[in-house]
N, C-alpha and C. Protein backbone atom coordinates (compact mmCIF):
# COMPACT_ATOMS: atom_id res chain seq x y z
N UNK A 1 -49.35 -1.48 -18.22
CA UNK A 1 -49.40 -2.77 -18.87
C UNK A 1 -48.36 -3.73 -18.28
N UNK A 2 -47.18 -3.27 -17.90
CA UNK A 2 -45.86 -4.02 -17.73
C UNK A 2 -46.54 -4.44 -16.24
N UNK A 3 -47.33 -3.77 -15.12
CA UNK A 3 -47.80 -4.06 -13.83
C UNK A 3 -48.38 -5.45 -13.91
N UNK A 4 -49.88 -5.25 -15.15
CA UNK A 4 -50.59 -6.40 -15.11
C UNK A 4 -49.56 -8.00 -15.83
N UNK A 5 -48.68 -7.83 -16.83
CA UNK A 5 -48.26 -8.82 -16.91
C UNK A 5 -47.08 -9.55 -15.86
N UNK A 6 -46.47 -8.61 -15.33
CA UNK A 6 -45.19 -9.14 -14.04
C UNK A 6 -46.24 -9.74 -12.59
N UNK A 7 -47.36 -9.32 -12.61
CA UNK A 7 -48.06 -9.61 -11.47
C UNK A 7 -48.58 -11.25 -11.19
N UNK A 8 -49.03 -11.44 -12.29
CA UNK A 8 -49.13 -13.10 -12.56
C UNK A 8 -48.17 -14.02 -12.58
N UNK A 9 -46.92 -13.40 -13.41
CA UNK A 9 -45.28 -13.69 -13.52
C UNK A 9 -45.31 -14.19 -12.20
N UNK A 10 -45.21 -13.41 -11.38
CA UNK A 10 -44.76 -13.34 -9.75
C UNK A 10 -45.30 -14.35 -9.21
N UNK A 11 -46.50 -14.10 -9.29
CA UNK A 11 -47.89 -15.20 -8.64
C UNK A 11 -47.47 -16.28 -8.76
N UNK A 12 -47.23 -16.78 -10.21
CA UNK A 12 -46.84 -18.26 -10.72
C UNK A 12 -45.45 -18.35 -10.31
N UNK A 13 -44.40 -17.55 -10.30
CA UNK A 13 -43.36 -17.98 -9.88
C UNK A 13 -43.18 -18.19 -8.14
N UNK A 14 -44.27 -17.59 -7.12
CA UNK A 14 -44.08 -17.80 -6.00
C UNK A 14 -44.58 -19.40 -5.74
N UNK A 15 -45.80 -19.55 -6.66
CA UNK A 15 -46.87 -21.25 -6.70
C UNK A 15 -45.83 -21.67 -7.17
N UNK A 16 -45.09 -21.88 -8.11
CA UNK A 16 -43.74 -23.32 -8.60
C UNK A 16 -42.74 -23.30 -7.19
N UNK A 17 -42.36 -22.19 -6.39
CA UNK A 17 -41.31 -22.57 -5.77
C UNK A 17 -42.23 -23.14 -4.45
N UNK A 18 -43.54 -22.76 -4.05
CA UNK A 18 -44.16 -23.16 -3.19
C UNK A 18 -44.16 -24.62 -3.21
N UNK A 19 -44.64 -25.15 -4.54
CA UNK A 19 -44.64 -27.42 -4.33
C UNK A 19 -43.60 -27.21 -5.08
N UNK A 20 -42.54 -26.77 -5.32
CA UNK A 20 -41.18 -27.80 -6.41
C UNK A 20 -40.99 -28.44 -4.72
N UNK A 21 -41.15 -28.07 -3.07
CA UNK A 21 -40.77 -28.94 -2.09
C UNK A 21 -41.38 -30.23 -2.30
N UNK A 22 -42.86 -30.53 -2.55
CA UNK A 22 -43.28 -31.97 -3.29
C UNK A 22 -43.12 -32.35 -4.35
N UNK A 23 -42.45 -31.84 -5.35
CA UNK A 23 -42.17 -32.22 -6.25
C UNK A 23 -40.82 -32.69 -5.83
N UNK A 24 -40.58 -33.87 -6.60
CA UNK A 24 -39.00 -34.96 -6.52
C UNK A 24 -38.29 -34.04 -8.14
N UNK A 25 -37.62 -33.05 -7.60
CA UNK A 25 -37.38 -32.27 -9.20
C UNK A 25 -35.47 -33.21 -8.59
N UNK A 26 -35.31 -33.89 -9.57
CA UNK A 26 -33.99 -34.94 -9.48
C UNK A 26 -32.50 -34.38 -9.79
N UNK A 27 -32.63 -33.37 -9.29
CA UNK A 27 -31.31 -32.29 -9.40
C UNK A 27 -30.66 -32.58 -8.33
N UNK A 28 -29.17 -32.27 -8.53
CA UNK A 28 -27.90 -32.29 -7.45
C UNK A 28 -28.15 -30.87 -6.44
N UNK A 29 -28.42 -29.99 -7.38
CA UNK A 29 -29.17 -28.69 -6.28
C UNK A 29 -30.01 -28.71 -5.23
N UNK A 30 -31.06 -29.57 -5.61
CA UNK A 30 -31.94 -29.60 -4.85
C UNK A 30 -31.40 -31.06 -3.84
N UNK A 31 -30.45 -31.88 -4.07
CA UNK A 31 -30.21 -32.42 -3.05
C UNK A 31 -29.40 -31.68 -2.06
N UNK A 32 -28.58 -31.16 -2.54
CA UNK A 32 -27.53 -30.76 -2.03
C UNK A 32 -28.27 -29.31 -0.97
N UNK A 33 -28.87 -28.47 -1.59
CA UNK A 33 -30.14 -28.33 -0.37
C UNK A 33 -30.61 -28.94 0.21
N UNK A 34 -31.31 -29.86 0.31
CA UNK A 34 -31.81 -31.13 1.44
C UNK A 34 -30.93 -31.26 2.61
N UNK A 35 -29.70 -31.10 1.89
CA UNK A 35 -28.64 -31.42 2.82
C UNK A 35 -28.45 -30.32 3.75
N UNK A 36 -28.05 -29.00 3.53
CA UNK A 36 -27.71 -27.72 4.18
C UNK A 36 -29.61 -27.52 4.94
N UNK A 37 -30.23 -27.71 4.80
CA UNK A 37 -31.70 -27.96 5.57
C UNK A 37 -32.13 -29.24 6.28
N UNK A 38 -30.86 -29.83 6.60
CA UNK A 38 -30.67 -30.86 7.25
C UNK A 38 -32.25 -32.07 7.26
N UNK A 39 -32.49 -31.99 5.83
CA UNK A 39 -33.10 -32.92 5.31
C UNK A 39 -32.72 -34.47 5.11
N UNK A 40 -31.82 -35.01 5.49
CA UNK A 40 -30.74 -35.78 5.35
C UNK A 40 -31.56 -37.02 4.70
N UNK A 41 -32.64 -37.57 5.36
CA UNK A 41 -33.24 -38.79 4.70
C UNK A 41 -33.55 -38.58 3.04
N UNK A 42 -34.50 -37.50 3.30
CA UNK A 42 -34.66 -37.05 1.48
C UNK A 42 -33.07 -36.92 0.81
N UNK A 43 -32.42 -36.12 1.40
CA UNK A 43 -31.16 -36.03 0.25
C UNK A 43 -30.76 -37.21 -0.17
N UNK A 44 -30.40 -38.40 0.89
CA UNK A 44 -29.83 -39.71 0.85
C UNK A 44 -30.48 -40.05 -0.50
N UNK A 45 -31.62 -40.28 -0.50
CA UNK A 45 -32.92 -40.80 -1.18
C UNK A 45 -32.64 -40.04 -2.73
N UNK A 46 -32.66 -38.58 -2.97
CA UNK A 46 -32.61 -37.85 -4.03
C UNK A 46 -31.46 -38.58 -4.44
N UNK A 47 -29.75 -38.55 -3.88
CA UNK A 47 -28.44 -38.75 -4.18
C UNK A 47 -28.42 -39.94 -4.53
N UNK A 48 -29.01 -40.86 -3.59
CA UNK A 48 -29.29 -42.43 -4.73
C UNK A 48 -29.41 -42.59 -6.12
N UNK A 49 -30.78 -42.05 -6.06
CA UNK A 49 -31.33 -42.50 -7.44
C UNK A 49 -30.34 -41.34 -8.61
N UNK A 50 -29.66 -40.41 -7.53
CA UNK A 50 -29.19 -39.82 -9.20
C UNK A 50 -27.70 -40.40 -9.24
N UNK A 51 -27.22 -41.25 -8.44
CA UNK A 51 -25.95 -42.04 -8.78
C UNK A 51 -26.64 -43.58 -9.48
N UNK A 52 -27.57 -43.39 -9.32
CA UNK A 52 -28.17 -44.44 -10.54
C UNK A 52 -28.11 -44.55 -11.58
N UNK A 53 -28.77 -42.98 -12.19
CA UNK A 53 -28.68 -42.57 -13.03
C UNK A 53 -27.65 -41.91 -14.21
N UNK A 54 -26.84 -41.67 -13.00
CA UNK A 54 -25.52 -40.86 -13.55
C UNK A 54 -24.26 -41.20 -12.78
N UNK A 55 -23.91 -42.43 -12.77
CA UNK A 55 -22.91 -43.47 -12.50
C UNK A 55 -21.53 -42.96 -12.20
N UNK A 56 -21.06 -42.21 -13.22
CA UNK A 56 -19.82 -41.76 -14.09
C UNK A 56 -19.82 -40.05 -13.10
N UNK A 57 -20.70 -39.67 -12.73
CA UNK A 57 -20.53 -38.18 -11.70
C UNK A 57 -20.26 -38.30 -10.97
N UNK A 58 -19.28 -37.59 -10.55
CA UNK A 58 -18.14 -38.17 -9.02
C UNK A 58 -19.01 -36.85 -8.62
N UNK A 59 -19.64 -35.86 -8.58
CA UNK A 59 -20.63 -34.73 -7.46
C UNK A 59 -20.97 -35.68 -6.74
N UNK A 60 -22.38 -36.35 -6.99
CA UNK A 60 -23.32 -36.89 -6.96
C UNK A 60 -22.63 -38.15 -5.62
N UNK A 61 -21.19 -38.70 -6.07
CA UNK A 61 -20.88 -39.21 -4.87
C UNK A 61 -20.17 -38.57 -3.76
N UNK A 62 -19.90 -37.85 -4.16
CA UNK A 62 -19.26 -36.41 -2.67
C UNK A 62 -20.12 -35.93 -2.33
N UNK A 63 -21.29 -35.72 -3.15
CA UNK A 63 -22.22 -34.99 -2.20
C UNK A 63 -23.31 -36.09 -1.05
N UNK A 64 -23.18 -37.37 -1.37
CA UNK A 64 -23.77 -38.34 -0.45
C UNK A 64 -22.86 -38.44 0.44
N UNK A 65 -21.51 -38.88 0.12
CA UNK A 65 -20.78 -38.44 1.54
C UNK A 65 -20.47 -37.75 2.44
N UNK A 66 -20.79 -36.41 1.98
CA UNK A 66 -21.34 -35.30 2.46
C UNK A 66 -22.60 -35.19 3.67
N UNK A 67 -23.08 -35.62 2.63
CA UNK A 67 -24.65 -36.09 2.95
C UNK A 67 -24.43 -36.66 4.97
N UNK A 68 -23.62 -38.05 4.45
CA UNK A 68 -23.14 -38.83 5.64
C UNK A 68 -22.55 -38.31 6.56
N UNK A 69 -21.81 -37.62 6.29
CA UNK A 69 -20.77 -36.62 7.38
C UNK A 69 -21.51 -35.73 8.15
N UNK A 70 -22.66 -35.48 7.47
CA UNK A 70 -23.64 -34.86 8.70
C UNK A 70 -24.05 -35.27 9.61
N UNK A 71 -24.89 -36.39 8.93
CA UNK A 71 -25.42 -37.59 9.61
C UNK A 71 -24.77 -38.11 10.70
N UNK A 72 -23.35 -38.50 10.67
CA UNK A 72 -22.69 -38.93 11.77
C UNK A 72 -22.51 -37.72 13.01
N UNK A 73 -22.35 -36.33 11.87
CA UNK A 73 -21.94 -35.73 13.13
C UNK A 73 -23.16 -35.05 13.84
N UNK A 74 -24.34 -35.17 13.59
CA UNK A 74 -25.51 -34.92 14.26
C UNK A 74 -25.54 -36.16 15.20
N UNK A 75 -25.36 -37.10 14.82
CA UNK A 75 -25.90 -38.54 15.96
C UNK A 75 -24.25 -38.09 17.20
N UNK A 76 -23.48 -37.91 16.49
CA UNK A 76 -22.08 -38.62 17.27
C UNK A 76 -22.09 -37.19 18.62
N UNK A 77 -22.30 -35.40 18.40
CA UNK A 77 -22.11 -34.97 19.05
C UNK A 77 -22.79 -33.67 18.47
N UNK A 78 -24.04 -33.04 19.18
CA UNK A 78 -24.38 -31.92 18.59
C UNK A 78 -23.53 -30.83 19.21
N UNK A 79 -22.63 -30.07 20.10
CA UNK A 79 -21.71 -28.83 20.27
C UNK A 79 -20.82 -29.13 19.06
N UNK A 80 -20.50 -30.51 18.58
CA UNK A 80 -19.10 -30.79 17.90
C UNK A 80 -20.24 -30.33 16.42
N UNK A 81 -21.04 -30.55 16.19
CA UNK A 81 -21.96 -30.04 15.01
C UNK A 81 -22.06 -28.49 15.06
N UNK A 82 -22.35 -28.09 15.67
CA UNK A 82 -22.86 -26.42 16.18
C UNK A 82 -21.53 -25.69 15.66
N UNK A 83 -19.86 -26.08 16.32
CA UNK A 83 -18.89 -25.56 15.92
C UNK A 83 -18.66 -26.08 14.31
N UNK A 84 -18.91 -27.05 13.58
CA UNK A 84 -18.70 -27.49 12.46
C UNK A 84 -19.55 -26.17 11.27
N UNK A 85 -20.35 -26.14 11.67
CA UNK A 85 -21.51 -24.98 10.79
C UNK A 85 -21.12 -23.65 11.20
N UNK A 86 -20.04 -23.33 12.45
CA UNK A 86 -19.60 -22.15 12.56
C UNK A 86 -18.34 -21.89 11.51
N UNK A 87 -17.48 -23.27 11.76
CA UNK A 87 -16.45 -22.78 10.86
C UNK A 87 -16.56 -23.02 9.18
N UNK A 88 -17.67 -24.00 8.85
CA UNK A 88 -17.96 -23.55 7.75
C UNK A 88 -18.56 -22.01 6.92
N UNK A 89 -19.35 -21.13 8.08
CA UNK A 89 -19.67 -20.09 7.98
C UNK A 89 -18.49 -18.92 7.62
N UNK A 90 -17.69 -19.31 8.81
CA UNK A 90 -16.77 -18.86 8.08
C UNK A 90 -15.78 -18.44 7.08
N UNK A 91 -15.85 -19.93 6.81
CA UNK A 91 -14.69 -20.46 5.48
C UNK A 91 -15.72 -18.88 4.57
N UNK A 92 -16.82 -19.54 4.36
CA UNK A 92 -17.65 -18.94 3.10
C UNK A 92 -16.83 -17.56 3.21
N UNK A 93 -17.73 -17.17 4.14
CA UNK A 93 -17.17 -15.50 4.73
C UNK A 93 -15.78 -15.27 4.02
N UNK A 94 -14.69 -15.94 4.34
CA UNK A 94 -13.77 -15.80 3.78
C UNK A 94 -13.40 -15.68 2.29
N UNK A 95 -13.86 -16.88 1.83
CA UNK A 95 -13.66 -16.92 0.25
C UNK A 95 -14.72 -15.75 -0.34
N UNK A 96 -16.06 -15.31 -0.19
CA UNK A 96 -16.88 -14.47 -0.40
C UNK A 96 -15.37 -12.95 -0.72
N UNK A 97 -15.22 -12.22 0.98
CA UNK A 97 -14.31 -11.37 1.06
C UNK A 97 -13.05 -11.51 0.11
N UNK A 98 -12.48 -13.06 -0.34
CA UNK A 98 -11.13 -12.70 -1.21
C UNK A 98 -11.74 -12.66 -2.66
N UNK A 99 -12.67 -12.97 -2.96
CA UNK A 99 -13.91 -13.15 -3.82
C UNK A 99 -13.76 -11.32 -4.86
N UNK A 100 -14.12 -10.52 -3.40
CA UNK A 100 -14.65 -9.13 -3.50
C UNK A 100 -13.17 -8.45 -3.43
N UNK A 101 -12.03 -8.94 -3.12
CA UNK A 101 -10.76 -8.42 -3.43
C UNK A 101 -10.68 -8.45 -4.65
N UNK A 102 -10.40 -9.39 -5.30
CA UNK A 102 -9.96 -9.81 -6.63
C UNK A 102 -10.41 -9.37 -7.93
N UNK A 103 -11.53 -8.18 -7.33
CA UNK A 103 -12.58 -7.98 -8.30
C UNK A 103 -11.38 -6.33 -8.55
């Protein structure tokens, strides 16, 4: 019984994540993805309208500048981009590992 009901579960949960990409779902998540998928026009676009909306959220404006800092550094120099996404890889790596110390 538990087979036939998780099977549809699944189904429908693979169809919502399949179009939430056409869907405009107006979350900082989903911009802020746009961004790390170097979506940059959509994020711009998402990060607008939600500093529209939500004025008073300083995210919402770090994460458009964010946004921008890509932007420049894709136009200005892609090796100087390539090393930028290495040492961010890193950083993670790092905090992840002191992450798994602390535990």
């Amino acid at each position: 019984m538990k087979r036939l009901i998780s099977r549809p579960a699944l189904l429908l949960a693979v169809l919502i994540s399949g179009f939430s990409v056409n869907i405009k779902a107006q979350d900082l998540t989903t911009a802020v993805q746009l961004t790390r998928s170097e979506q940059y026009d959509k994020a711009q676009t998402m990060l607008k309208e939600l500093i529209q909306k939500e004025p008073g959220n300083s995210k919402n404006y770090f994460f458009l500048g964010e946004n921008y800092f890509w932007i420049m550094l894709q136009i200005q120099s892609p090796t100087h981009l390539q090393f930028m996404r290495k040492m961010q890889k890193k950083h993670i790596r790092k905090e992840l590992t002191q992450m798994q110390m602390t535990r």
